[in-house]
N, C-alpha and C. Protein backbone atom coordinates (compact mmCIF):
# COMPACT_ATOMS: atom_id res chain seq x y z
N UNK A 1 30.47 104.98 40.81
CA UNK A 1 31.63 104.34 41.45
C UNK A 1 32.19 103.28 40.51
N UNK A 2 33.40 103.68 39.96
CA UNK A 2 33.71 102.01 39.49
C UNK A 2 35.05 101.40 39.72
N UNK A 3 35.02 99.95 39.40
CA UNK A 3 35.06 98.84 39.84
C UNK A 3 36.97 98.79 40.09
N UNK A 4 37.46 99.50 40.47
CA UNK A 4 38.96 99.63 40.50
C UNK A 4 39.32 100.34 41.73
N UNK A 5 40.34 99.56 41.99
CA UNK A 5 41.02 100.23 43.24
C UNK A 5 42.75 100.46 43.60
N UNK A 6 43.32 100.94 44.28
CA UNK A 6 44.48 101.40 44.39
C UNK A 6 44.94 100.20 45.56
N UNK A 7 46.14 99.62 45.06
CA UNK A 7 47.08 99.02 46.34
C UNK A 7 48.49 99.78 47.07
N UNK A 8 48.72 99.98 47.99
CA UNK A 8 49.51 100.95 48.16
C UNK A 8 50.88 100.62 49.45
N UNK A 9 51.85 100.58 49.29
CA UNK A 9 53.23 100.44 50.16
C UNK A 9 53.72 101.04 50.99
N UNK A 10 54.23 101.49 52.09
CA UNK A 10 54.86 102.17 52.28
C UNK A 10 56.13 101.59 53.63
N UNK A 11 57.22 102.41 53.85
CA UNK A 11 58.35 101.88 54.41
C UNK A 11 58.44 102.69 55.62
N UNK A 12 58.09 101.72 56.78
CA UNK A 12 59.12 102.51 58.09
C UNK A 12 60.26 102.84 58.62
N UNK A 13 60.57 101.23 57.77
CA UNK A 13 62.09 101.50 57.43
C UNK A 13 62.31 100.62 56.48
N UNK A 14 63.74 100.12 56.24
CA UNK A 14 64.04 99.61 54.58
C UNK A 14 63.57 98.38 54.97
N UNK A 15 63.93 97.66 55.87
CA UNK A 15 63.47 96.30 56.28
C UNK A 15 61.83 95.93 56.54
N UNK A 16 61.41 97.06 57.32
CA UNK A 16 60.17 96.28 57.62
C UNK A 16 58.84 97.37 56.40
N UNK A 17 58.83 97.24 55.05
CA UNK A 17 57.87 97.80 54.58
C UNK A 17 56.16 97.73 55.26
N UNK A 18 55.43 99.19 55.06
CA UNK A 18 54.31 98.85 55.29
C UNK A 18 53.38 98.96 54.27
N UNK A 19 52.32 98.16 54.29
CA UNK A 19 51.11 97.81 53.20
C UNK A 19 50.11 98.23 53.66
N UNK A 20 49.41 99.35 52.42
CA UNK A 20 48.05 100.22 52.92
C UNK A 20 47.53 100.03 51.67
N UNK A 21 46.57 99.52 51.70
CA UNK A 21 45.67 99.88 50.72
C UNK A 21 45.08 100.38 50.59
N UNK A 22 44.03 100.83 49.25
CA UNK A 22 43.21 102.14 49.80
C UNK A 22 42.08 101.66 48.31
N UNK A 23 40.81 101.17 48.97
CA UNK A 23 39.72 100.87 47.75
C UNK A 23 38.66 101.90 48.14
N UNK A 24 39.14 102.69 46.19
CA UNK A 24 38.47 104.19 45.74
C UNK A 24 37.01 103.08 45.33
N UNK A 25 36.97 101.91 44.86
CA UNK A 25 36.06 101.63 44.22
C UNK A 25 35.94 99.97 44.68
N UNK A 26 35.14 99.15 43.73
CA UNK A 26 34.61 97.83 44.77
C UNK A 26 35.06 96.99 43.87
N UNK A 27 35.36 95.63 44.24
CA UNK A 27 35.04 94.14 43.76
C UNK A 27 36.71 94.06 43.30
N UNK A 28 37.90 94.90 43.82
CA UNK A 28 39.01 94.57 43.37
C UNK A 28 39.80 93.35 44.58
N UNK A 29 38.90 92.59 45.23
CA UNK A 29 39.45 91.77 46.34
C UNK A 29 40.84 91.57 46.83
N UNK A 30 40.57 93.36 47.16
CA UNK A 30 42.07 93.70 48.21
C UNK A 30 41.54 93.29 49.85
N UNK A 31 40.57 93.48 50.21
CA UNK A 31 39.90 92.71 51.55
C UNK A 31 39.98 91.34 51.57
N UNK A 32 40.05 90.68 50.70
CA UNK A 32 40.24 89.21 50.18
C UNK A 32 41.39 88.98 50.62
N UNK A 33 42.40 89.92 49.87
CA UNK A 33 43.58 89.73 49.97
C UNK A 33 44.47 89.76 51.66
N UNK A 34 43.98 90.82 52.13
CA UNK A 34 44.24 90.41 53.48
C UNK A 34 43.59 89.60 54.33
N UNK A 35 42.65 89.01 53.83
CA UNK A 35 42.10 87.78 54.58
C UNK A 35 43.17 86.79 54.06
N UNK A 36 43.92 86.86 53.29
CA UNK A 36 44.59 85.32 52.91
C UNK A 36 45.81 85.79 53.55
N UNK A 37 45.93 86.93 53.49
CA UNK A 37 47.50 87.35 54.48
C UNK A 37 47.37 86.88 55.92
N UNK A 38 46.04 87.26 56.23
CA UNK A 38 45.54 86.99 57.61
C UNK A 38 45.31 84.73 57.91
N UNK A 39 45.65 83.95 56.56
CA UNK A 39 45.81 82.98 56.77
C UNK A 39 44.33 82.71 56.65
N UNK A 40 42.51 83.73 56.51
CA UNK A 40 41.21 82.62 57.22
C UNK A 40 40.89 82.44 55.66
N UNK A 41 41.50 82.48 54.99
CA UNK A 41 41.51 82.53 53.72
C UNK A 41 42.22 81.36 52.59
N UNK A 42 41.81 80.45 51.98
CA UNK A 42 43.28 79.55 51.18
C UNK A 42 42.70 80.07 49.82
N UNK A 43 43.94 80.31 49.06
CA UNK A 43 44.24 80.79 47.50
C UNK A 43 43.58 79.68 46.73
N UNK A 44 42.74 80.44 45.67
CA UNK A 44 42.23 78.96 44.65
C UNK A 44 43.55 78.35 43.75
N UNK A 45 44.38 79.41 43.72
CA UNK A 45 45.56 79.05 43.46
C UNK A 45 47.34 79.89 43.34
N UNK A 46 48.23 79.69 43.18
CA UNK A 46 49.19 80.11 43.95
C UNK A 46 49.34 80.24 45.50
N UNK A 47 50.04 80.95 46.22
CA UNK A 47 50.84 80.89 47.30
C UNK A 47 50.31 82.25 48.03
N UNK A 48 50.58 82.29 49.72
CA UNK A 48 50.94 83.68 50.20
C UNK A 48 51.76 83.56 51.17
N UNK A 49 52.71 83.76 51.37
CA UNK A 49 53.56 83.34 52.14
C UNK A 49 54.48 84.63 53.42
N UNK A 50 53.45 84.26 54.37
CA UNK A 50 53.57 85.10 55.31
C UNK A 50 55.27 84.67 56.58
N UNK A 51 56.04 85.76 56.67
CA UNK A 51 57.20 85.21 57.25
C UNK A 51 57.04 85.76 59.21
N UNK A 52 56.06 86.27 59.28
CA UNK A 52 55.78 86.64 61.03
C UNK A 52 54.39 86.48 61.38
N UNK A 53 54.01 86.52 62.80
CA UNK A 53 52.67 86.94 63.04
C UNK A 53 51.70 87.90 62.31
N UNK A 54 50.63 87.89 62.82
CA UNK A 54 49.27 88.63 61.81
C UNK A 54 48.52 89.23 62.87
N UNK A 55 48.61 90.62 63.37
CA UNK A 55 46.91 90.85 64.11
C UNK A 55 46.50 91.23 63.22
N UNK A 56 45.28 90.49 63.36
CA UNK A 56 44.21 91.36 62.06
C UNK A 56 43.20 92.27 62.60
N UNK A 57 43.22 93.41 62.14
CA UNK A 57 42.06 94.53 62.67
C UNK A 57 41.64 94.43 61.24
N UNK A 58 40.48 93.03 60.99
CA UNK A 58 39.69 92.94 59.95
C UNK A 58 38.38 92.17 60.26
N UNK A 59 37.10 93.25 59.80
CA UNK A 59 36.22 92.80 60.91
C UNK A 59 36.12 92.57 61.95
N UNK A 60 36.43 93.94 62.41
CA UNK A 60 37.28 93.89 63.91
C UNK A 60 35.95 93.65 64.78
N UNK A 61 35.03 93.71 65.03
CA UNK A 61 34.42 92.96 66.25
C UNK A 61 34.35 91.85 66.13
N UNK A 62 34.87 91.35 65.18
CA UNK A 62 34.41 89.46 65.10
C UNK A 62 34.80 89.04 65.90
N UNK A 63 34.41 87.78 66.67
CA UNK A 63 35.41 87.49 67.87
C UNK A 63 35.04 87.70 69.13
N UNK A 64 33.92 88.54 68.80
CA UNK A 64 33.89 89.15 70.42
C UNK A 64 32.14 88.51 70.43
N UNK A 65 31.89 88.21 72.09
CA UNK A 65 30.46 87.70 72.72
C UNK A 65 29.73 88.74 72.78
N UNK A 66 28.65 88.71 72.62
CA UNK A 66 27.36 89.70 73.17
C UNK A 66 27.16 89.51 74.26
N UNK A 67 27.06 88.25 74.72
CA UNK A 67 26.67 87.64 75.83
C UNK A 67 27.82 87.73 77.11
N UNK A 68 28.83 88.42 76.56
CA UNK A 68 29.83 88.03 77.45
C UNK A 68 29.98 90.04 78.26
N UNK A 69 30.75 90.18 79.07
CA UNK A 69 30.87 91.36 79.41
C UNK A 69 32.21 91.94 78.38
N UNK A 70 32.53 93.44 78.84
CA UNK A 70 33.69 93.91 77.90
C UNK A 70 35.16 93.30 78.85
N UNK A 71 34.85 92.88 79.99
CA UNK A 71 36.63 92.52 80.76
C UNK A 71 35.99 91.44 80.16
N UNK A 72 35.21 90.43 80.46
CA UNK A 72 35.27 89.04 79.90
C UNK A 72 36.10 89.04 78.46
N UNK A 73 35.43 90.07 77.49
CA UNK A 73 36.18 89.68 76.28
C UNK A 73 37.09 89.63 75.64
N UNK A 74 37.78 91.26 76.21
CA UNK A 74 39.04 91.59 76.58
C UNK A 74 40.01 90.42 76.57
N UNK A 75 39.70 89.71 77.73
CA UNK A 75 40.62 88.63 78.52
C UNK A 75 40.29 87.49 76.67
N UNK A 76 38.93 87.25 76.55
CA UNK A 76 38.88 86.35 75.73
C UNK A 76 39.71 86.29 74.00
N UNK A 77 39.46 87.76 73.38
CA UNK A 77 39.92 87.91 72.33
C UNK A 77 41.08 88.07 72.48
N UNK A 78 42.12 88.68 73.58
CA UNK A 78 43.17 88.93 73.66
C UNK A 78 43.71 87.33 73.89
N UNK A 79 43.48 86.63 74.24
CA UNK A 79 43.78 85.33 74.42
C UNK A 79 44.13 84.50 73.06
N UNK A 80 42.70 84.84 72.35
CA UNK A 80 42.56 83.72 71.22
C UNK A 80 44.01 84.20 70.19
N UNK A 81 44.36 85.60 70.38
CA UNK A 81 45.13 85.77 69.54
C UNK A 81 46.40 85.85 70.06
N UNK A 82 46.66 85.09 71.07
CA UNK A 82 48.10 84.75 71.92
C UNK A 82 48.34 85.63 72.76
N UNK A 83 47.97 86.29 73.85
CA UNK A 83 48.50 87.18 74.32
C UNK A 83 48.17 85.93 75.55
N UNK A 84 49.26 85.66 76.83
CA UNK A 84 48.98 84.74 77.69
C UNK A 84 48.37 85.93 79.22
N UNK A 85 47.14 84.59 80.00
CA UNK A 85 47.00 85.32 80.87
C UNK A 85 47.66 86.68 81.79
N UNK A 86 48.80 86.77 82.22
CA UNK A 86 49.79 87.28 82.56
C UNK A 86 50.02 89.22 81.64
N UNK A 87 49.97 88.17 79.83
CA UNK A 87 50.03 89.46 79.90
C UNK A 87 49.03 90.40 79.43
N UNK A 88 48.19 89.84 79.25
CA UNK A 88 46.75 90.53 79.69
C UNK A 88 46.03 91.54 80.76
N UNK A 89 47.00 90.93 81.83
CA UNK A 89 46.62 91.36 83.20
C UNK A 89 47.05 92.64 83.34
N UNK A 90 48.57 92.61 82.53
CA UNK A 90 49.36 93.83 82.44
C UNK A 90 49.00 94.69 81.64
N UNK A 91 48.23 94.50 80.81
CA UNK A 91 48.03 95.73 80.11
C UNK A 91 46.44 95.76 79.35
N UNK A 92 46.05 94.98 80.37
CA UNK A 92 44.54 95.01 81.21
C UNK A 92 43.87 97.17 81.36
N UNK A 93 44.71 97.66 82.00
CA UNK A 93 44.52 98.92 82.12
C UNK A 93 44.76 99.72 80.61
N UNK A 94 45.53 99.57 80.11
CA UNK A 94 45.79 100.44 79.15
C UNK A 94 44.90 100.54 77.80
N UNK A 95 44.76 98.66 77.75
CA UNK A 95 43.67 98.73 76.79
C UNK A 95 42.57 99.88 77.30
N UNK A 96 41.89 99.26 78.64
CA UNK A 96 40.83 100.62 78.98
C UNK A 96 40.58 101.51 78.71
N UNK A 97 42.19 102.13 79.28
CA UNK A 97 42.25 103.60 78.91
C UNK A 97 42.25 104.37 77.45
N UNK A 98 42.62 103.49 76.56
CA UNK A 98 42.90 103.66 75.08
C UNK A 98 41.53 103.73 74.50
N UNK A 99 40.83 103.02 75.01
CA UNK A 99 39.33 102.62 74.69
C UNK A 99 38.69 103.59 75.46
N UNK A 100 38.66 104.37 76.39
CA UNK A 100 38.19 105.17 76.83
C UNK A 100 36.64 104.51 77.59
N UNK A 101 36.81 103.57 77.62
CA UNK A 101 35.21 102.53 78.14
C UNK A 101 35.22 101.58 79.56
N UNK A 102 36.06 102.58 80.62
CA UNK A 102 36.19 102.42 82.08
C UNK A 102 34.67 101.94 82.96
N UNK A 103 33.60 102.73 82.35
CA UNK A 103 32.60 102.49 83.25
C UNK A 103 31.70 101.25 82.40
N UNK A 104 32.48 100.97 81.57
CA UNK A 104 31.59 100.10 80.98
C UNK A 104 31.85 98.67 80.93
N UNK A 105 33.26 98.29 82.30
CA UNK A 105 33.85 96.89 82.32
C UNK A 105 32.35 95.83 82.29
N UNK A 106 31.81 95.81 82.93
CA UNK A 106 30.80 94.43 83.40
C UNK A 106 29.51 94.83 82.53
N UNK A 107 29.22 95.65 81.33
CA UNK A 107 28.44 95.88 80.30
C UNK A 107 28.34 94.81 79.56
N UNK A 108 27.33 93.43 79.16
CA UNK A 108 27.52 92.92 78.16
C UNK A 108 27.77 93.73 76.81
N UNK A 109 28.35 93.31 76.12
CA UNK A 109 29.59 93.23 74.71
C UNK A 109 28.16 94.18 73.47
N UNK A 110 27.09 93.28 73.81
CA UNK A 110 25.91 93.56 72.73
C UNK A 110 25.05 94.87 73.37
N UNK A 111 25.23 95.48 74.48
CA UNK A 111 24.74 96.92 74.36
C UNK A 111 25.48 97.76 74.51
N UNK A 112 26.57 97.65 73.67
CA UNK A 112 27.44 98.36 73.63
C UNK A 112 27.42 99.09 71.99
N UNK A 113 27.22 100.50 71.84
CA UNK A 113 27.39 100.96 70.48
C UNK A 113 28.32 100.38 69.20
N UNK A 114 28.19 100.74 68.57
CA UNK A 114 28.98 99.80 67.13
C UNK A 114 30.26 101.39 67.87
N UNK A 115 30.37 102.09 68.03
CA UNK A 115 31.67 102.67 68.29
C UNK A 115 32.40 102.38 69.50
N UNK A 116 31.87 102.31 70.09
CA UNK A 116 32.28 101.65 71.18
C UNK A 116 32.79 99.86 70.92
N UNK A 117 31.88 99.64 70.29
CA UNK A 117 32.71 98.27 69.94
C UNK A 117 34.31 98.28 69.04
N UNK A 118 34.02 99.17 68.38
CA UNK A 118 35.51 99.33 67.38
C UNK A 118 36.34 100.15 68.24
N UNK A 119 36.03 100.71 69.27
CA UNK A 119 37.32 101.31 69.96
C UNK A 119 38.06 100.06 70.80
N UNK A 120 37.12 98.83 71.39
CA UNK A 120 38.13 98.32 72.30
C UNK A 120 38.17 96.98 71.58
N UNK A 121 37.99 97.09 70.20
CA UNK A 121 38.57 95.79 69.76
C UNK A 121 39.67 96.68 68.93
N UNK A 122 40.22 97.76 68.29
CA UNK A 122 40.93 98.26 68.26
C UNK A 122 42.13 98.32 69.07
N UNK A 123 42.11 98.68 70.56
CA UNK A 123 42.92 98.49 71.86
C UNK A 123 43.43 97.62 71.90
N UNK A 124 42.05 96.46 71.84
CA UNK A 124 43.15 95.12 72.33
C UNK A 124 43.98 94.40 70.95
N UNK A 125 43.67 94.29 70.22
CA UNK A 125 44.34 94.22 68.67
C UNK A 125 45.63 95.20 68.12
N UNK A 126 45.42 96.14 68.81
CA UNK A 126 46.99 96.98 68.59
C UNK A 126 47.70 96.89 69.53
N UNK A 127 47.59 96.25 70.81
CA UNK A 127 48.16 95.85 71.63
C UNK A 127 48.83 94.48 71.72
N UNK A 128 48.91 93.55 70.18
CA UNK A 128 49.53 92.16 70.23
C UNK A 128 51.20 92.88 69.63
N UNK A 129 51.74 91.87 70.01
CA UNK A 129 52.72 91.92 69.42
C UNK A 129 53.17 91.66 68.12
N UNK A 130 52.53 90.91 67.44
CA UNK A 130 52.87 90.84 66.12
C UNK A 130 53.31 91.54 65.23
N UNK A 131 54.32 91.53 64.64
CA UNK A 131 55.15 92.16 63.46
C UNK A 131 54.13 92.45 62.63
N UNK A 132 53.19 92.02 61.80
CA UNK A 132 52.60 92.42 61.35
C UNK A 132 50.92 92.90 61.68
N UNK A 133 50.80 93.99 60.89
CA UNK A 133 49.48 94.31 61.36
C UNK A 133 47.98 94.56 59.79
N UNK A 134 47.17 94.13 60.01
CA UNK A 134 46.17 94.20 58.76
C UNK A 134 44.89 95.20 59.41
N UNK A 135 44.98 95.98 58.38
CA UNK A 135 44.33 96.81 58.97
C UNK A 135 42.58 97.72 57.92
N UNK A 136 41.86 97.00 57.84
CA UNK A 136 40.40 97.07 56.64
C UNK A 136 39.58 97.79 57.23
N UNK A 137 39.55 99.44 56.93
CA UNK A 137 39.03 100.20 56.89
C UNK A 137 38.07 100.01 58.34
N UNK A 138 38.69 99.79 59.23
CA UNK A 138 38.03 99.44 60.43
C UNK A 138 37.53 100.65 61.41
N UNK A 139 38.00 102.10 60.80
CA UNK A 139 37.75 103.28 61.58
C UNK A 139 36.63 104.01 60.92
N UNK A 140 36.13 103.38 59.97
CA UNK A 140 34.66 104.00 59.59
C UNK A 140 33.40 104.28 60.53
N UNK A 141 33.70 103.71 61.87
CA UNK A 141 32.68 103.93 63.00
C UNK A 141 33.30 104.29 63.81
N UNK A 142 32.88 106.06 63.77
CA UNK A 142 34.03 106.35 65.48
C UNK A 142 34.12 107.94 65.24
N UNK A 143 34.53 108.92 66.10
CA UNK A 143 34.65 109.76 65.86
C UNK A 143 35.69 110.34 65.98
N UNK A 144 35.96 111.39 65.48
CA UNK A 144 37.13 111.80 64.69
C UNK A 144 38.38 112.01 65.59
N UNK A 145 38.31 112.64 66.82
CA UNK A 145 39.05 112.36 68.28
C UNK A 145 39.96 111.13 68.23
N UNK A 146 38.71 109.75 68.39
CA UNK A 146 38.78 108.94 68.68
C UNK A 146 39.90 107.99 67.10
N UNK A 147 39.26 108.42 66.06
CA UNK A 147 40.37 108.01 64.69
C UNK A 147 42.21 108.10 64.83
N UNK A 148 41.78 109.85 65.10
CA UNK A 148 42.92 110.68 65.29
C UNK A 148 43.74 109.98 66.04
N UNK A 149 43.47 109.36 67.62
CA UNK A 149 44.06 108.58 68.71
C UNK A 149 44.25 107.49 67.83
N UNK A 150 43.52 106.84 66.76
CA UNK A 150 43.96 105.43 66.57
C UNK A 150 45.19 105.52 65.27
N UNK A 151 45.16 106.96 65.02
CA UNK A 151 46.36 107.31 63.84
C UNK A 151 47.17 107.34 64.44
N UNK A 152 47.34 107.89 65.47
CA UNK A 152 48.50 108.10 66.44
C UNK A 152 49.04 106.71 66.75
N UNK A 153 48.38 105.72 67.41
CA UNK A 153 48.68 104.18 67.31
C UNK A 153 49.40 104.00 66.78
N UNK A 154 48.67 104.23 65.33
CA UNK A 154 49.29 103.11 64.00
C UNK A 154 50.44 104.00 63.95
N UNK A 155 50.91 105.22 63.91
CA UNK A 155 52.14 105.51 63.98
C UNK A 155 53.07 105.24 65.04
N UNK A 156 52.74 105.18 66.09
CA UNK A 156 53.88 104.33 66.89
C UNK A 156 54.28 103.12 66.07
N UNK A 157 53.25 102.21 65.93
CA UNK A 157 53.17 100.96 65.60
C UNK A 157 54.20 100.67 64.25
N UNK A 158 54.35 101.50 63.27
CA UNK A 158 55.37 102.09 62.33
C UNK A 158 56.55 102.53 62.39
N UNK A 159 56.59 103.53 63.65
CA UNK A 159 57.95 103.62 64.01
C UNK A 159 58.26 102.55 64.83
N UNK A 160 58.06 101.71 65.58
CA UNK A 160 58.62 100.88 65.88
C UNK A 160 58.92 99.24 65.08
N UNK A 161 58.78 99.56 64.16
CA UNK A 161 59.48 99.05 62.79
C UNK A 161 58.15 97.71 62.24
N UNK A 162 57.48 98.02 62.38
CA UNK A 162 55.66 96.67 62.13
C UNK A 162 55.58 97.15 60.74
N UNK A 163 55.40 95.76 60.43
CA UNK A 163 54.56 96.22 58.81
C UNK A 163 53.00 95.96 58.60
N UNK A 164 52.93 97.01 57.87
CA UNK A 164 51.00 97.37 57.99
C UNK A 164 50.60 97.15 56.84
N UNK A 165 49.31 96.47 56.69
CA UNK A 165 48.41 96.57 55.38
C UNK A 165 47.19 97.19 55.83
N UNK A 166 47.03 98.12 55.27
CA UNK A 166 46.22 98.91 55.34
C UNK A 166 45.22 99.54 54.30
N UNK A 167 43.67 98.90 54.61
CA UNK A 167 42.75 99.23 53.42
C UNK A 167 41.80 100.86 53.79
N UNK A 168 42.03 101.51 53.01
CA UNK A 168 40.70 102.90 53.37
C UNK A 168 40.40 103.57 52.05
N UNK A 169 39.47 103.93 52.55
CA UNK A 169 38.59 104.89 51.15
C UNK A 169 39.11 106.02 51.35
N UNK A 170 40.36 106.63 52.19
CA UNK A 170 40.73 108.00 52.17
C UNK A 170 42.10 108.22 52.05
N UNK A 171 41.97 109.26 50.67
CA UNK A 171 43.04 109.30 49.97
C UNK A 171 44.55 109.55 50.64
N UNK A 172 43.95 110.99 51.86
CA UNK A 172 44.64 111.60 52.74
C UNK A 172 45.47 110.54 53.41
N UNK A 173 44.71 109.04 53.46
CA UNK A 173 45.35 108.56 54.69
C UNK A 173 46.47 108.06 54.15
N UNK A 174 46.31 107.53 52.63
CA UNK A 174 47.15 106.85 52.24
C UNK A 174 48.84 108.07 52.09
N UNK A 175 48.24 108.98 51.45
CA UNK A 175 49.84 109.68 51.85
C UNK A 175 50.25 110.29 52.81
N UNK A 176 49.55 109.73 54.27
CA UNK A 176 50.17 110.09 55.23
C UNK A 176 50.80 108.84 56.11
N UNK A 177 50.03 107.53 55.59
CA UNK A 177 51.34 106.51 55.78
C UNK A 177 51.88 105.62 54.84
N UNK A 178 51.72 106.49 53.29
CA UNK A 178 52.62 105.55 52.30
C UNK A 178 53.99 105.99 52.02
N UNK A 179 54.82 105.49 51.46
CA UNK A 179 55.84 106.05 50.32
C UNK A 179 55.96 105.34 49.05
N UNK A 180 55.15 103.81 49.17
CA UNK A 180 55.07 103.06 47.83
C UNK A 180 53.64 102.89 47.64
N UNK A 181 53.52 103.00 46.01
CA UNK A 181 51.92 102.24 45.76
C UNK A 181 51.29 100.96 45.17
N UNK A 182 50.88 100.39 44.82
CA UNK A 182 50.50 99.57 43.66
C UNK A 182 49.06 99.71 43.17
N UNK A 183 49.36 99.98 41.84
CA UNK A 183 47.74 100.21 41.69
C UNK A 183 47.27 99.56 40.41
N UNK A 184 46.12 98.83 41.36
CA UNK A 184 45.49 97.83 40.34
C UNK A 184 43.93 98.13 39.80
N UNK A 185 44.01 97.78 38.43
CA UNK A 185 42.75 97.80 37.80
C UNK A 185 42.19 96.41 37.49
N UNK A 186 40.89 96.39 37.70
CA UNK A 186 40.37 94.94 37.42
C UNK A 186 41.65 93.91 38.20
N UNK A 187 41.83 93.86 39.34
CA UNK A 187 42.74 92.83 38.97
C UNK A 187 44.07 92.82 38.69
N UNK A 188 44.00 93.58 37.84
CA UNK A 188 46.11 93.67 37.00
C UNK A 188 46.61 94.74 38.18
N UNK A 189 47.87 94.42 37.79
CA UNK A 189 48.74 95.27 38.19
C UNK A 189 49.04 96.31 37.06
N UNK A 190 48.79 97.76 37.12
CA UNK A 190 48.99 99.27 36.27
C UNK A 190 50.38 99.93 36.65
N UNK A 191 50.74 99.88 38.01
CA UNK A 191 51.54 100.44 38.47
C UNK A 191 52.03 100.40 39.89
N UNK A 192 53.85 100.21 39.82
CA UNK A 192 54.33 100.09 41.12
C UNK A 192 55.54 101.37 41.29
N UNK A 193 55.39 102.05 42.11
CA UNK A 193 56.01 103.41 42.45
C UNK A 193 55.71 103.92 43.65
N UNK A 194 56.78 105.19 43.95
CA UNK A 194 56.07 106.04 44.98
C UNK A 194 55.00 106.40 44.92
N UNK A 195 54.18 106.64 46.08
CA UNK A 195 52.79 106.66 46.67
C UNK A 195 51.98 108.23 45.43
N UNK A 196 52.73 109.51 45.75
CA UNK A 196 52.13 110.52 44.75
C UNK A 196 52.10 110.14 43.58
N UNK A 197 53.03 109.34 43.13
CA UNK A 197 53.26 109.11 41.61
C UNK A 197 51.78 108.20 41.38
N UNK A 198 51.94 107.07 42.29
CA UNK A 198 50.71 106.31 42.05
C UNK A 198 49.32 106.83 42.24
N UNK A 199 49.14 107.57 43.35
CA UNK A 199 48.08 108.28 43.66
C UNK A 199 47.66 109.57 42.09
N UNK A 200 48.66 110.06 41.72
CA UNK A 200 48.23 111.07 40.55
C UNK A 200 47.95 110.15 39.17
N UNK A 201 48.13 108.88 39.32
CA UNK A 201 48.24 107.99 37.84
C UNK A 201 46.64 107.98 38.03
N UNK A 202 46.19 107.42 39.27
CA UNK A 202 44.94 106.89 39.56
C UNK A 202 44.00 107.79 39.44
N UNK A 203 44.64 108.75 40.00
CA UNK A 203 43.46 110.30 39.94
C UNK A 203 43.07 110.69 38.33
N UNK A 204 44.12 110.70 37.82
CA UNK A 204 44.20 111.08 35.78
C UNK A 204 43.46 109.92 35.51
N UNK A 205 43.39 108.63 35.99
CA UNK A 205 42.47 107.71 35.27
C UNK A 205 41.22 108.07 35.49
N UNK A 206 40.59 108.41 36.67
CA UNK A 206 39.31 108.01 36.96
C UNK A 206 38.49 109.24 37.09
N UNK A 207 39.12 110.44 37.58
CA UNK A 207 39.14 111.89 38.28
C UNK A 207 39.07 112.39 37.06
């Protein structure tokens, strides 16, 4: 495996571009990077200068109690990240249903499977409103049904004009929601273009 990875663009529309990244390889701190987009992060130096909201589906169970039940947390994480009582209540059901984890309301949080945990912190996290969305390889636990449903998401979430950063180790995903790339080695910037163009530069380097 080495140490380089691909950054990658793409547009829902001309205004609201979306950002996917996609790390083939390690230590190029594109996860970094959306932690500082995501604000839990400050630059050792220069700027990032974010112009809307942030849900972050990064380390997506963080946030959530063991100790607490799955409506408790629901209500709780959906909170911390602005959603007000009210509208919680409203779409209280849908998260559920999206999550597919009905019988499991009054379950504390901690015997709940690691897939089951990424489906309904998934739900309630694609359910903020925020213009923007960060999104770190967070579907690595889950099955393929269940991915598929959360591709489907993120494409609403696209057509309705959100911009996405998006990190995955799969190539497929990236040209099925890029049209721009950036691809960095060590660090530098190699190349900024459409998504195949960038994707075949990267492949001839390393492939």
């Amino acid at each position: 495996m080495t140490q380089q990875g691909m950054l990658a663009t793409a547009a829902a529309t001309a205004r609201k571009p979306v950002i996917v990244a996609n790390d083939l390889g390690i230590g190029q701190g594109k996860s970094t990077l959306l932690k500082l987009v995501a604000d839990v992060m400050i630059p050792d130096e220069g700027r990032v200068a974010v112009t809307g909201g942030v849900a972050p589906l990064i380390e997506i169970t963080g946030g959530f109690v063991d100790d607490l039940s799955v409506r408790e947390n629901v209500y709780l994480t959906a909170g911390l990240h602005g959603m007000s009582v009210p509208e919680i209540e409203n779409r209280f059901d849908e998260i559920i249903s999206f999550a597919d984890i009905g019988d499991f309301l009054d379950t504390p949080y901690k015997h709940l499977s690691s897939g089951m945990r990424v489906r309904i912190a998934f739900s309630v996290i694609s359910r903020l409103e925020e213009p923007i969305l960060l999104v770190d390889e967070v579907l690595a636990v889950g099955d393929r049904q269940f991915k598929e449903k959360c591709y489907n998401r993120i494409d609403e979430l696209l057509a309705s004009g959100r911009t996405m950063f998006f990190v995955s180790h799969s190539e497929a995903d990236l040209l099925r929601f890029c049209t721009r790339g950036l691809y960095l080695d060590k660090g530098k910037l190699i190349l900024d273009g459409p998504i195949q163009e960038v994707v075949d530069r990267y492949n001839a380097d390393y492939k």
